[in-house]
PDB file of N, CA and C in Angstrom:
ATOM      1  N   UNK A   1      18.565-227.061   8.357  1.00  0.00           N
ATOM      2  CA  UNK A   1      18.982-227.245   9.723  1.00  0.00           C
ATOM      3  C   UNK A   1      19.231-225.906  10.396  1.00  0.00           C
ATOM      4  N   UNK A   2      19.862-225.085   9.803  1.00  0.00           N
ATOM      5  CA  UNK A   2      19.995-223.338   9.859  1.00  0.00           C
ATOM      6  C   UNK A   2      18.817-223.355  10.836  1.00  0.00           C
ATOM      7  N   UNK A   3      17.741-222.929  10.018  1.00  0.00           N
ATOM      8  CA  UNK A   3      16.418-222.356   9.915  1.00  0.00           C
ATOM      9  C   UNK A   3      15.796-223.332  11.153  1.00  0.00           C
ATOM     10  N   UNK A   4      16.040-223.633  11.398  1.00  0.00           N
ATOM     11  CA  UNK A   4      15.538-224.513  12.906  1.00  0.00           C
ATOM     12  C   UNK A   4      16.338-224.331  14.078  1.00  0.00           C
ATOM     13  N   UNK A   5      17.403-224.336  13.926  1.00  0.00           N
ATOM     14  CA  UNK A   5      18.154-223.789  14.925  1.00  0.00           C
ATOM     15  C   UNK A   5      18.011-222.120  14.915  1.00  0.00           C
ATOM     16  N   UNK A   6      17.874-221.825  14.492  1.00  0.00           N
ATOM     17  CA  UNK A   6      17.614-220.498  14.587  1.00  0.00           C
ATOM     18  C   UNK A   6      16.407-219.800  14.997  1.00  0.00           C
ATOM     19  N   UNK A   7      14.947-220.473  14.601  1.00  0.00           N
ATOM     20  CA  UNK A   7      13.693-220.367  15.447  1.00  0.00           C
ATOM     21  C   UNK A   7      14.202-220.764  16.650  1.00  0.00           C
ATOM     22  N   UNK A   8      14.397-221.871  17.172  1.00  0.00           N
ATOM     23  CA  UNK A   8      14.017-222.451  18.442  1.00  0.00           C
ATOM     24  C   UNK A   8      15.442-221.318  19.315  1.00  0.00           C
ATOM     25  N   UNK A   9      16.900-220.786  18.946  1.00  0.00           N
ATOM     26  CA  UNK A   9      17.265-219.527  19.347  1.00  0.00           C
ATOM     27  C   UNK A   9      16.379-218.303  19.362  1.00  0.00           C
ATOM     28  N   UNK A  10      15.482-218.177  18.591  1.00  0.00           N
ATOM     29  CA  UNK A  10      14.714-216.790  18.512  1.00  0.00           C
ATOM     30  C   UNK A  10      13.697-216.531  19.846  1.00  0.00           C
ATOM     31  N   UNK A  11      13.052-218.054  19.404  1.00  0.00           N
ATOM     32  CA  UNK A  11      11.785-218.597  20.812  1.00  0.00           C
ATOM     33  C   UNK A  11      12.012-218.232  21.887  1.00  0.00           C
ATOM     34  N   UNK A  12      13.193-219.107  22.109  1.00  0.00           N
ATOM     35  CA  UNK A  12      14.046-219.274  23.395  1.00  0.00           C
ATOM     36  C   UNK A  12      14.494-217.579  23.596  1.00  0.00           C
ATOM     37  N   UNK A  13      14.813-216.814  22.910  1.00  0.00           N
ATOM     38  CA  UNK A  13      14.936-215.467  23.354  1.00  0.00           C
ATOM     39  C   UNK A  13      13.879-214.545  23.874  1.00  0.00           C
ATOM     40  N   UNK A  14      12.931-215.002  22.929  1.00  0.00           N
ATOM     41  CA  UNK A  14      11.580-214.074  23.112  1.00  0.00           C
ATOM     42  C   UNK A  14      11.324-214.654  24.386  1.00  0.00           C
ATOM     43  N   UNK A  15      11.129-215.777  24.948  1.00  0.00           N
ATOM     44  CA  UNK A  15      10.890-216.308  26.215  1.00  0.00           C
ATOM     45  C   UNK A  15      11.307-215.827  27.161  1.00  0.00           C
ATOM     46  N   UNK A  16      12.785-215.544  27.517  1.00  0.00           N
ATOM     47  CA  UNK A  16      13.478-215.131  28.500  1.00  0.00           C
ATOM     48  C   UNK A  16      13.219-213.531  28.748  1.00  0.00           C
ATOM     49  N   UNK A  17      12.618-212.949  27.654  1.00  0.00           N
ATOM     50  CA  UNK A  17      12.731-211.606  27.215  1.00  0.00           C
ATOM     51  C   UNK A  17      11.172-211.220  28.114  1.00  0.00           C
ATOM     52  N   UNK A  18       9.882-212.395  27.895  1.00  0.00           N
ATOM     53  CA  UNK A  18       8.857-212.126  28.394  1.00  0.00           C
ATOM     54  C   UNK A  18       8.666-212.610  29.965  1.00  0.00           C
ATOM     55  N   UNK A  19       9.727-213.491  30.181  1.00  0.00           N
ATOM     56  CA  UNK A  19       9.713-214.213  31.766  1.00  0.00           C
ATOM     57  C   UNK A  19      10.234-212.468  32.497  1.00  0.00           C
ATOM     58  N   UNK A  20      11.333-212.082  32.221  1.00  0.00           N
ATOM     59  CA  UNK A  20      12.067-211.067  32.625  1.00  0.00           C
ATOM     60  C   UNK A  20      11.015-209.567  33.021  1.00  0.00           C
ATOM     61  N   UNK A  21      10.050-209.965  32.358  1.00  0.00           N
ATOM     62  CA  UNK A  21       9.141-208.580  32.534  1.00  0.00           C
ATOM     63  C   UNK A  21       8.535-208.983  33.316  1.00  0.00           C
ATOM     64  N   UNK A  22       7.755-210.071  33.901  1.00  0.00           N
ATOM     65  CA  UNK A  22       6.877-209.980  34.693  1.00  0.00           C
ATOM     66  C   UNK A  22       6.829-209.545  36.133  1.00  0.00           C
ATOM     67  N   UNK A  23       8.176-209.685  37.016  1.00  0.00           N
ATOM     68  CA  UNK A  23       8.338-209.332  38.198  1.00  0.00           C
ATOM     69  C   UNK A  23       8.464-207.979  38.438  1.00  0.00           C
ATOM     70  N   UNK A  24       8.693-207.094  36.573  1.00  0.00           N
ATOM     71  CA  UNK A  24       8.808-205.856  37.097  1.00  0.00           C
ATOM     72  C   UNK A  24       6.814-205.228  36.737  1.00  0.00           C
ATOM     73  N   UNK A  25       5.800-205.881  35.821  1.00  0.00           N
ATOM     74  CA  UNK A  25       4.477-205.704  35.714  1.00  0.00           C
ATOM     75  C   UNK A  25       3.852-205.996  37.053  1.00  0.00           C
ATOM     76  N   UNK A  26       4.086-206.627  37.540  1.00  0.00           N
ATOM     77  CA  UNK A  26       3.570-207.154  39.035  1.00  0.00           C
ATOM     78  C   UNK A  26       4.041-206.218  40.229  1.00  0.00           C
ATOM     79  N   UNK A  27       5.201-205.820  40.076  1.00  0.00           N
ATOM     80  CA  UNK A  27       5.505-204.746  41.377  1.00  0.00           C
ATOM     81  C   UNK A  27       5.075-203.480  41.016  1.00  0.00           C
ATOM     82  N   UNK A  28       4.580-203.215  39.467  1.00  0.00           N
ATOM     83  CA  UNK A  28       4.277-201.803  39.101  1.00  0.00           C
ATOM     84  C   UNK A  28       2.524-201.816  39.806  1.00  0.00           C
ATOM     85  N   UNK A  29       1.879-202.930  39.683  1.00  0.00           N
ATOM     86  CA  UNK A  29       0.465-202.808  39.887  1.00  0.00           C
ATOM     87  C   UNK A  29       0.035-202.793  41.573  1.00  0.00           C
ATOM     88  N   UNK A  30      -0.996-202.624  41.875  1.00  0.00           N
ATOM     89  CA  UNK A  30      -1.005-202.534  43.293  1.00  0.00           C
ATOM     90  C   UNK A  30      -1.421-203.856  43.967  1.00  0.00           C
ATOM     91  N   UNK A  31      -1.373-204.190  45.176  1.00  0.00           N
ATOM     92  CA  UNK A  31      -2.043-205.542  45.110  1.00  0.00           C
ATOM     93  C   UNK A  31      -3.397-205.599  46.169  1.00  0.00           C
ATOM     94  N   UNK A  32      -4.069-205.927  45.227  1.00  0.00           N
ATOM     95  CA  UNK A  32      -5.716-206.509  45.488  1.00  0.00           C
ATOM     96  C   UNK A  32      -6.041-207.447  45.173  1.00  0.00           C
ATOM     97  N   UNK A  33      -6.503-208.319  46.461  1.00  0.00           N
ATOM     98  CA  UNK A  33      -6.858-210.072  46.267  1.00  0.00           C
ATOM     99  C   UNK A  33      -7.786-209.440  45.654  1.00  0.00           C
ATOM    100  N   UNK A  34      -8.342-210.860  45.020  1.00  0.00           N
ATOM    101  CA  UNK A  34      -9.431-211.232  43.963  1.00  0.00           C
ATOM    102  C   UNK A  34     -10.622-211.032  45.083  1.00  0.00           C
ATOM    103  N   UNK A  35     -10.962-211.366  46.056  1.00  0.00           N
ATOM    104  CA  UNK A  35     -12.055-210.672  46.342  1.00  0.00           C
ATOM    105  C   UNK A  35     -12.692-209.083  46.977  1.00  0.00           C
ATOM    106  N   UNK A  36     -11.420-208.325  46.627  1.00  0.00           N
ATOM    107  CA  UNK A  36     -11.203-206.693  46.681  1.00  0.00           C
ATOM    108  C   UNK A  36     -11.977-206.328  45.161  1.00  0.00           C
ATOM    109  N   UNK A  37     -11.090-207.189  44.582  1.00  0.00           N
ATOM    110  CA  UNK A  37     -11.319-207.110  42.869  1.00  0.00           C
ATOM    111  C   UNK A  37     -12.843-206.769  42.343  1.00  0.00           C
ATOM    112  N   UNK A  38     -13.453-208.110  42.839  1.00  0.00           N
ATOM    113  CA  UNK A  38     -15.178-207.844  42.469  1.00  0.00           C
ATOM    114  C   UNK A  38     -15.775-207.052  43.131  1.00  0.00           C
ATOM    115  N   UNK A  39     -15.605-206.219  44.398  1.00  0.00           N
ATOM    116  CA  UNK A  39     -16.342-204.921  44.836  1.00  0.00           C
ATOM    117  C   UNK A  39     -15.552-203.645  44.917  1.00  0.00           C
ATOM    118  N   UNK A  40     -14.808-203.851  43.673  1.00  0.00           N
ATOM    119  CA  UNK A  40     -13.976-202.334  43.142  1.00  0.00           C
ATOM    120  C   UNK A  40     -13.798-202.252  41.839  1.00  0.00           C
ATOM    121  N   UNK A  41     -14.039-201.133  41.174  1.00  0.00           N
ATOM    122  CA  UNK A  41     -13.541-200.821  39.764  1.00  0.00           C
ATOM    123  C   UNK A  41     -13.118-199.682  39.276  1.00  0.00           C
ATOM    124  N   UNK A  42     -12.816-199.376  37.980  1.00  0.00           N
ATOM    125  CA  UNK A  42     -11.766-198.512  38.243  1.00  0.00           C
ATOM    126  C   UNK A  42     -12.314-197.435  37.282  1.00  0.00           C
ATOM    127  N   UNK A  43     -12.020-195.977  38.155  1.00  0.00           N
ATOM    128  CA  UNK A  43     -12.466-194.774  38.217  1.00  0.00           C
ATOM    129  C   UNK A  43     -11.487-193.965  37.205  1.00  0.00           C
ATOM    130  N   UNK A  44     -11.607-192.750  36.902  1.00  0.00           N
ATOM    131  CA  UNK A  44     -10.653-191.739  36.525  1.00  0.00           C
ATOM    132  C   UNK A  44      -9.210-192.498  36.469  1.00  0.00           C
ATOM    133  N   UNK A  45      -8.508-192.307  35.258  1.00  0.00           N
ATOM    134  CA  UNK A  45      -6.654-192.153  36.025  1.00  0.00           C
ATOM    135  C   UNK A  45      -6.437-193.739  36.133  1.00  0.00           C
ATOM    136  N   UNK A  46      -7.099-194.541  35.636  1.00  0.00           N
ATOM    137  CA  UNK A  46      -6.932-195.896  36.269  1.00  0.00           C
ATOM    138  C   UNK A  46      -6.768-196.065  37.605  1.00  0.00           C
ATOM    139  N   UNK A  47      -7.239-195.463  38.659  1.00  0.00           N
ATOM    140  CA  UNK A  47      -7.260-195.679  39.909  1.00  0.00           C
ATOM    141  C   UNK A  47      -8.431-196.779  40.311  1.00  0.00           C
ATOM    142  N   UNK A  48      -8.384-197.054  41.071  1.00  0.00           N
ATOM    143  CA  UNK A  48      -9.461-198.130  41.611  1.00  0.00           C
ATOM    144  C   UNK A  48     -10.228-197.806  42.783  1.00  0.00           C
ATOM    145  N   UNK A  49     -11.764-197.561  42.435  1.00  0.00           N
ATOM    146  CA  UNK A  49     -12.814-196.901  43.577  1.00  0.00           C
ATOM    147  C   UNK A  49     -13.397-197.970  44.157  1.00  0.00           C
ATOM    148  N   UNK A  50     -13.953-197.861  45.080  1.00  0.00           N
ATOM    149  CA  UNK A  50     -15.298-198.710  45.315  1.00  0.00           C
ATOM    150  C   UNK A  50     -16.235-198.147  44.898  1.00  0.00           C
ATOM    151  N   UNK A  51     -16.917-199.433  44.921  1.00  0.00           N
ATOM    152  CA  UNK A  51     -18.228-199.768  44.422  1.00  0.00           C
ATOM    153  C   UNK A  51     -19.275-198.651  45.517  1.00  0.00           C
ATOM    154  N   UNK A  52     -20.345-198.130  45.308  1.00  0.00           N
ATOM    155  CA  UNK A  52     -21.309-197.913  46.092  1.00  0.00           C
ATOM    156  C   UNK A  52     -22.267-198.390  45.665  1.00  0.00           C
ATOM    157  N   UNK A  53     -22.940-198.906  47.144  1.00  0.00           N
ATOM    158  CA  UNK A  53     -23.983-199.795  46.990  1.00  0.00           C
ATOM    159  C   UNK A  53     -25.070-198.604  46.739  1.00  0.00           C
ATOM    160  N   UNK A  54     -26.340-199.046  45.968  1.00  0.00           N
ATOM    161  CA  UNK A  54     -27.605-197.854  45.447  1.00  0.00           C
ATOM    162  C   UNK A  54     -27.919-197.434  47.067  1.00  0.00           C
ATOM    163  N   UNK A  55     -28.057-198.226  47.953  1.00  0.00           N
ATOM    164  CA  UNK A  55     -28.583-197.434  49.363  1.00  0.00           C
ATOM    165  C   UNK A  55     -28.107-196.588  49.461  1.00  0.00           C
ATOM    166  N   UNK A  56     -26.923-196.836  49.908  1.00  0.00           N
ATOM    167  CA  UNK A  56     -25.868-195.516  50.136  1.00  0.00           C
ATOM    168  C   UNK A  56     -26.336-194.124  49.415  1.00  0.00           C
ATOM    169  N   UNK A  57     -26.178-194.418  47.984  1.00  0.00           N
ATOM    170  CA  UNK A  57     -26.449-193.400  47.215  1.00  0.00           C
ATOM    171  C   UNK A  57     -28.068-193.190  47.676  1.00  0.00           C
ATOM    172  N   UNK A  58     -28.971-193.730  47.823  1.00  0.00           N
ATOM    173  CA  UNK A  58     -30.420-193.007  47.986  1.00  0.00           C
ATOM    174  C   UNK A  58     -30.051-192.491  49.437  1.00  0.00           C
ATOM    175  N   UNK A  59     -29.310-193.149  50.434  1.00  0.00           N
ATOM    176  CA  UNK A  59     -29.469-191.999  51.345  1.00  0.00           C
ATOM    177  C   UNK A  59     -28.488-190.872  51.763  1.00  0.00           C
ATOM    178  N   UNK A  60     -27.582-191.283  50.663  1.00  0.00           N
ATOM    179  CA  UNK A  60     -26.718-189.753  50.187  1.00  0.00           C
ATOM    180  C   UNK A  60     -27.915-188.564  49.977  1.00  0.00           C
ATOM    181  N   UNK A  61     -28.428-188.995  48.840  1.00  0.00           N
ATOM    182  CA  UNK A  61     -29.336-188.174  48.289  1.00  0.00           C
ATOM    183  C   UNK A  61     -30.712-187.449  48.763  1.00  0.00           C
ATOM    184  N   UNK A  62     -31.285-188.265  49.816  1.00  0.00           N
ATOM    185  CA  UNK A  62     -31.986-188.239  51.209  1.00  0.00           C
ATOM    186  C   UNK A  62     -31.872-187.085  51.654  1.00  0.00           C
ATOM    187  N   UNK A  63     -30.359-186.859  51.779  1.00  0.00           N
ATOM    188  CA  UNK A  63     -29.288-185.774  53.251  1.00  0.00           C
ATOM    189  C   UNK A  63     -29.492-184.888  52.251  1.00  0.00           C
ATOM    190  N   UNK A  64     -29.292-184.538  51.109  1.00  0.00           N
ATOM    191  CA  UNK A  64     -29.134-183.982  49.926  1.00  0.00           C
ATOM    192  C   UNK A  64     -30.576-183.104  49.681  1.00  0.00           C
ATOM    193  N   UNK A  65     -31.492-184.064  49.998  1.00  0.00           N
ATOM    194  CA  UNK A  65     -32.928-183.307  49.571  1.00  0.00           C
ATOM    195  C   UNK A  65     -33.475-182.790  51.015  1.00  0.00           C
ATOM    196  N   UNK A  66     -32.914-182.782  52.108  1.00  0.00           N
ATOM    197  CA  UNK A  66     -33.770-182.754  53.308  1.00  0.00           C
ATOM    198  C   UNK A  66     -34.286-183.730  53.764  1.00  0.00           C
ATOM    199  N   UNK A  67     -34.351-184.657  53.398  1.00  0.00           N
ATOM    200  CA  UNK A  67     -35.757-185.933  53.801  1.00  0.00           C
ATOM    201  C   UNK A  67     -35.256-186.740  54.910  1.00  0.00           C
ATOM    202  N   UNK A  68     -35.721-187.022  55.990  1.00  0.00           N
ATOM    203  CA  UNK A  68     -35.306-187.710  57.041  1.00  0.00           C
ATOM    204  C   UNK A  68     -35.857-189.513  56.889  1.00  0.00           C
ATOM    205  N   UNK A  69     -34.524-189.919  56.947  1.00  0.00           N
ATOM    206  CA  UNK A  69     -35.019-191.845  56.674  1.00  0.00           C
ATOM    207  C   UNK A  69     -35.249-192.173  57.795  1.00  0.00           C
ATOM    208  N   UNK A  70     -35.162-191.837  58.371  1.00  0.00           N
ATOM    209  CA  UNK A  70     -35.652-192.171  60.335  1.00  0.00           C
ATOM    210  C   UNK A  70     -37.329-193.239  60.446  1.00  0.00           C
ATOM    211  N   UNK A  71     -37.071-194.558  60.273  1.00  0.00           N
ATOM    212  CA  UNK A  71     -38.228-195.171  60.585  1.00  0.00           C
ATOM    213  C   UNK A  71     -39.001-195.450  58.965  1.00  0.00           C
ATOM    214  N   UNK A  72     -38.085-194.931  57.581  1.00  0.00           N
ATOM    215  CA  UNK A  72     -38.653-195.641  56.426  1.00  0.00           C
ATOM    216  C   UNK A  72     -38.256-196.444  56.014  1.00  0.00           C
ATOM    217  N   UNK A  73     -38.642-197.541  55.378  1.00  0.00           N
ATOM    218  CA  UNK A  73     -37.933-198.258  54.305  1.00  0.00           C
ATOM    219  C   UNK A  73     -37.368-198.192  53.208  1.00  0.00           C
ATOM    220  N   UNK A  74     -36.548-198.789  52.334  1.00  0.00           N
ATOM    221  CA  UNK A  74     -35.586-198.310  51.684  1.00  0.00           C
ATOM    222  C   UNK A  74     -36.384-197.956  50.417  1.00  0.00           C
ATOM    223  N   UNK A  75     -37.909-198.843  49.895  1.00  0.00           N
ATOM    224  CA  UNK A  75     -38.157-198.411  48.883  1.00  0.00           C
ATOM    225  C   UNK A  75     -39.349-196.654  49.115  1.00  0.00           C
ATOM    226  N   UNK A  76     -40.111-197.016  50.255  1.00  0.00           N
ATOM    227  CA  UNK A  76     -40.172-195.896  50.543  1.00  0.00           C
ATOM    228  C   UNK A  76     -39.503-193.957  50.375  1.00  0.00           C
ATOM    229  N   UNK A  77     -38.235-194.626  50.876  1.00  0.00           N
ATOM    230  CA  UNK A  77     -37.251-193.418  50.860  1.00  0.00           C
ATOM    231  C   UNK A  77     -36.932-193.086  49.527  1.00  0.00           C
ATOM    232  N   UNK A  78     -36.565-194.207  48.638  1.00  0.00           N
ATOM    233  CA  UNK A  78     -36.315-193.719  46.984  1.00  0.00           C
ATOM    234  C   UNK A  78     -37.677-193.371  46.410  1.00  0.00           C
ATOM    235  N   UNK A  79     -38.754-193.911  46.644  1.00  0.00           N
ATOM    236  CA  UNK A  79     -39.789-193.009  46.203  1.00  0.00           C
ATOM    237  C   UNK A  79     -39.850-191.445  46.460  1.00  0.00           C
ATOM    238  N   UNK A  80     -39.982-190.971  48.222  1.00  0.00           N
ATOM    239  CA  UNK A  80     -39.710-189.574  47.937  1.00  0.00           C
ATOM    240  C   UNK A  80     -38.482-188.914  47.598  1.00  0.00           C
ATOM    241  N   UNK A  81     -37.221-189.858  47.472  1.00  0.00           N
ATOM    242  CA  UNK A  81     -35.874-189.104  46.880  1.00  0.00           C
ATOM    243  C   UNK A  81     -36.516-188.963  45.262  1.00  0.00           C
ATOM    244  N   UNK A  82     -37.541-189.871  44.624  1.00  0.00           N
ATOM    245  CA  UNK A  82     -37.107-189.600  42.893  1.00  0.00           C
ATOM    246  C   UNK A  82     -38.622-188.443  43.178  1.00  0.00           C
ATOM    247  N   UNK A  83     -39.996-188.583  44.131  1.00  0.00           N
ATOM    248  CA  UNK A  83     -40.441-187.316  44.319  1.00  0.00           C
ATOM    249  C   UNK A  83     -39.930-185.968  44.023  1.00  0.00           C
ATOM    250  N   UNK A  84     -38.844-186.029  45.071  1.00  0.00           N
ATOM    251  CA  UNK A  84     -38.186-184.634  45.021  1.00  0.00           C
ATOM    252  C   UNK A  84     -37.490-184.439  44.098  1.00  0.00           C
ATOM    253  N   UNK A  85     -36.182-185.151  43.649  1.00  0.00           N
ATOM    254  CA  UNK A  85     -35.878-184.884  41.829  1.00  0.00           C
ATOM    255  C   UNK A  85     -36.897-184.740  40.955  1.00  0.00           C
ATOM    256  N   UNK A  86     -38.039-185.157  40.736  1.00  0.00           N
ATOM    257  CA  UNK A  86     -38.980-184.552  39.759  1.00  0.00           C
ATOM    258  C   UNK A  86     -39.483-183.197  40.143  1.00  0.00           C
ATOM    259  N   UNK A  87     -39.732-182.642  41.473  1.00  0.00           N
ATOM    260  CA  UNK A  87     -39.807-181.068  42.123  1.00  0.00           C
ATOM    261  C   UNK A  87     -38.727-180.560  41.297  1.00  0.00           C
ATOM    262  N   UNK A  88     -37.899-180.991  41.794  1.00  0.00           N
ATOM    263  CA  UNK A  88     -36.837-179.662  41.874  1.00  0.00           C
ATOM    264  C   UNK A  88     -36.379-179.737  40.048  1.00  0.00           C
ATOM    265  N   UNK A  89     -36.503-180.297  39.180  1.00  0.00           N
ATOM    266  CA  UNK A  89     -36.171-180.366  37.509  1.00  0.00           C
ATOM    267  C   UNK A  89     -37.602-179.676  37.248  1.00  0.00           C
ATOM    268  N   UNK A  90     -38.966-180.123  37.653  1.00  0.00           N
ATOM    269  CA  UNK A  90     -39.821-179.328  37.268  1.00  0.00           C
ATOM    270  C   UNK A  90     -39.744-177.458  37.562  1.00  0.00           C
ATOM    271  N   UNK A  91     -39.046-177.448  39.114  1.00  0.00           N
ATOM    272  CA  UNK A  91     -39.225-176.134  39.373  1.00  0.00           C
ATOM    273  C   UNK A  91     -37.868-175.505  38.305  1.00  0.00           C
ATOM    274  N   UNK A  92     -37.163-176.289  38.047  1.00  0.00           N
ATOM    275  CA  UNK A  92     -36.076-175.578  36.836  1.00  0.00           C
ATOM    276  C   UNK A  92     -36.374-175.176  35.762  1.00  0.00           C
ATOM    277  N   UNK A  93     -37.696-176.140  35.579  1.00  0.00           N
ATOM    278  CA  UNK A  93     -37.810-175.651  33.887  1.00  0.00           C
ATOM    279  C   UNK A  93     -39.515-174.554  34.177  1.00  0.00           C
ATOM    280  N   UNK A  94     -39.849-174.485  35.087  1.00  0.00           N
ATOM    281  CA  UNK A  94     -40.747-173.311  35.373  1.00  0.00           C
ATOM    282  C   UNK A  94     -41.745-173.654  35.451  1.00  0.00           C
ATOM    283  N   UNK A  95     -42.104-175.091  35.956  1.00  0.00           N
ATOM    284  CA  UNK A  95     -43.975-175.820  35.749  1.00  0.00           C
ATOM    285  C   UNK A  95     -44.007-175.785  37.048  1.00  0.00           C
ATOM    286  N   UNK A  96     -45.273-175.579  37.247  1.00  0.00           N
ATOM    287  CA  UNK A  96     -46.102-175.167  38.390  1.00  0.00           C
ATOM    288  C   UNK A  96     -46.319-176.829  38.824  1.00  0.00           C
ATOM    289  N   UNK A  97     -45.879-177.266  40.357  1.00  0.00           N
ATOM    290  CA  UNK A  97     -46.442-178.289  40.782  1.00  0.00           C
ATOM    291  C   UNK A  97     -47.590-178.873  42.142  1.00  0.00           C
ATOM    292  N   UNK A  98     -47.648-177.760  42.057  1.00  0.00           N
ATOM    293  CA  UNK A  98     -48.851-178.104  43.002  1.00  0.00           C
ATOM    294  C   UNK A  98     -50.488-178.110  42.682  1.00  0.00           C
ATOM    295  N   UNK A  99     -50.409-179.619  43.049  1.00  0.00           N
ATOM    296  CA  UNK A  99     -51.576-179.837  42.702  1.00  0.00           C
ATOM    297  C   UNK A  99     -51.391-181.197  41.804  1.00  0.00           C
ATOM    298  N   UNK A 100     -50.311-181.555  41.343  1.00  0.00           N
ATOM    299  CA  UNK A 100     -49.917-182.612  40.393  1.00  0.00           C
ATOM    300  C   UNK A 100     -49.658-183.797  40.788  1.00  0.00           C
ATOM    301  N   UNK A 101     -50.341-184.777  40.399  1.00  0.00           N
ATOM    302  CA  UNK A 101     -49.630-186.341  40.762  1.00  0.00           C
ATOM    303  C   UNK A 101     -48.499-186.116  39.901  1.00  0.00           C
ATOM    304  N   UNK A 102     -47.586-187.375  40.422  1.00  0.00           N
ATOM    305  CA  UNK A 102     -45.959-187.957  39.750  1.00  0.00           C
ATOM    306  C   UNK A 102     -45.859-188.109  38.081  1.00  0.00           C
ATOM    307  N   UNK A 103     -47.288-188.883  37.619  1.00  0.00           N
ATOM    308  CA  UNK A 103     -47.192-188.987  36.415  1.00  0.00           C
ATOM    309  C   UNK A 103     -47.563-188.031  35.873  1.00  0.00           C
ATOM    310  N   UNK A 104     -48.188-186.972  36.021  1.00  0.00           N
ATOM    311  CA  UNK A 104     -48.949-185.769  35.485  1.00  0.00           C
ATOM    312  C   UNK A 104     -47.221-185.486  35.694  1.00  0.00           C
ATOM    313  N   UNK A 105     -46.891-184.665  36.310  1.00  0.00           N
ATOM    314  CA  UNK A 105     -45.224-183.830  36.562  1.00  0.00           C
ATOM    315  C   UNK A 105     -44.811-184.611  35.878  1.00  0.00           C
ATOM    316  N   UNK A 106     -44.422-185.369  36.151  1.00  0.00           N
ATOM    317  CA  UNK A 106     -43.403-186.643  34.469  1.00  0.00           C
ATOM    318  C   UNK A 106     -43.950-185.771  33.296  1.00  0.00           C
ATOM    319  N   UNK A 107     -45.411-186.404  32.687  1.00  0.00           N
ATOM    320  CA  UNK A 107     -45.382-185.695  31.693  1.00  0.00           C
ATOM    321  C   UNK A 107     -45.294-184.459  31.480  1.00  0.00           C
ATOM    322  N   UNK A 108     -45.788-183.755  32.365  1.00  0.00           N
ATOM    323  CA  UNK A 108     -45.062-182.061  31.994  1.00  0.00           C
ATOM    324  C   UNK A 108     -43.714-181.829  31.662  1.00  0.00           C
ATOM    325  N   UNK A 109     -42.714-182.655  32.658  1.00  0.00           N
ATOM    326  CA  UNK A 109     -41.363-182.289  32.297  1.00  0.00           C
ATOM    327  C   UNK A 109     -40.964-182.910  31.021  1.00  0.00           C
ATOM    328  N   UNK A 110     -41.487-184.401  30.299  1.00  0.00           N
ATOM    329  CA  UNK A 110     -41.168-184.274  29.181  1.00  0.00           C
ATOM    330  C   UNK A 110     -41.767-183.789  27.949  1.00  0.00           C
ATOM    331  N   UNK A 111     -42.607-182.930  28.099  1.00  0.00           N
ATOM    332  CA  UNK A 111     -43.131-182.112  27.503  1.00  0.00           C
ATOM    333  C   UNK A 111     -42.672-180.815  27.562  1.00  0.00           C
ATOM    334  N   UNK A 112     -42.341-180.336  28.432  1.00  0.00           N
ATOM    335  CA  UNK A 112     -41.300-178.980  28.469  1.00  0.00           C
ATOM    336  C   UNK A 112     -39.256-179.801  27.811  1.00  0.00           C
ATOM    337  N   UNK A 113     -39.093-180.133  28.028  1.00  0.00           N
ATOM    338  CA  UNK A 113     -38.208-181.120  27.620  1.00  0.00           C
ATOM    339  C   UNK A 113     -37.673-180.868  26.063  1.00  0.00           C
ATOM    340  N   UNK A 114     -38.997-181.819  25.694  1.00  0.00           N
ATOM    341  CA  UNK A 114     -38.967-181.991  24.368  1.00  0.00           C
ATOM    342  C   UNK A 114     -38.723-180.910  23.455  1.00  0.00           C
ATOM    343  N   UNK A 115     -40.378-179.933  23.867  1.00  0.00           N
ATOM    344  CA  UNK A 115     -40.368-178.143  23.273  1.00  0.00           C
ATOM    345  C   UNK A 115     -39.143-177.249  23.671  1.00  0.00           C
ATOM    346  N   UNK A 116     -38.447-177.680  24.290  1.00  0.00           N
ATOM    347  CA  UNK A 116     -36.866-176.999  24.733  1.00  0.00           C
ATOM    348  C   UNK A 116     -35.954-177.910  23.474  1.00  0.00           C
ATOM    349  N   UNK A 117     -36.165-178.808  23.462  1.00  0.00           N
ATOM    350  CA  UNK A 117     -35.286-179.247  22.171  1.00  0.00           C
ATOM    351  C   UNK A 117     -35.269-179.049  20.832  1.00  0.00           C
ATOM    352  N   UNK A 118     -36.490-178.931  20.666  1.00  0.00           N
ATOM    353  CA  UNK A 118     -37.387-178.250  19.259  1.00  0.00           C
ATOM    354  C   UNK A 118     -37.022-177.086  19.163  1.00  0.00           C
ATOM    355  N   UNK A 119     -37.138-176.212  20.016  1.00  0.00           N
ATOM    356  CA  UNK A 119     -36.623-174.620  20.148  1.00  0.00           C
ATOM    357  C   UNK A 119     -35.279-174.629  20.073  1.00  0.00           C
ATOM    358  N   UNK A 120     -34.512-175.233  20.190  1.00  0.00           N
ATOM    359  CA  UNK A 120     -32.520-175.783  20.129  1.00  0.00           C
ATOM    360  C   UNK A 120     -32.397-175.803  18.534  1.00  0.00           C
ATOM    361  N   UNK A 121     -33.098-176.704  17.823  1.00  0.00           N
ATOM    362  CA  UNK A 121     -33.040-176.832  16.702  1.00  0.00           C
ATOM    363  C   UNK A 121     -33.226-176.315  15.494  1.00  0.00           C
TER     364      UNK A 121
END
């Protein structure tokens, strides 16, 4: 009889012990409805960023390369944004591009790439 009265005292403690925390977990966190929730996640530091949508970022990157979106479409524009990232990594590693289609420059750069890793090793 002990041993039963004494769980259901223990329970009953741990209970009051976990009710008691919650009003202070809830005022520590910040508050964001649930539909803040699904177009934010969380960055550095447990802070909470938004989301960026890929447009954004291609025409971040746009402003970034020079390229004017004025009158293109969106897949358009990421074509010459990943254009120009393959320029400018080719002109880093020292391959000549003029004169090169996209896939020719692809394979050069992972071919300079690779022989840069081989030479590491």
């Amino acid at each position: 009889m002990k041993k039963k009265t004494m769980s259901y005292v223990m329970s009953g403690a741990l209970s009051i012990s976990i009710l008691s925390l919650s009003p202070s977990i809830s005022a520590a966190s910040p508050v964001v409805s649930k539909s803040q929730t699904a177009s934010y996640k969380y960055g550095e530091n447990n802070q909470i960023k938004p989301i960026r949508s890929f447009s954004d970022i291609i025409l971040e990157q746009a402003e970034d390369f020079g390229i004017d979106p004025e009158g293109k479409d969106f897949e358009t524009l990421a074509g010459e944004v990943r254009q120009a990232k393959l320029i400018r990594q080719a002109d880093h590693l020292g391959i000549v591009t003029s004169g090169k289609d996209l896939e020719t420059l692809r394979d050069d750069i992972r071919n300079a790439q690779r022989a840069a890793k081989e030479k590491n090793e």
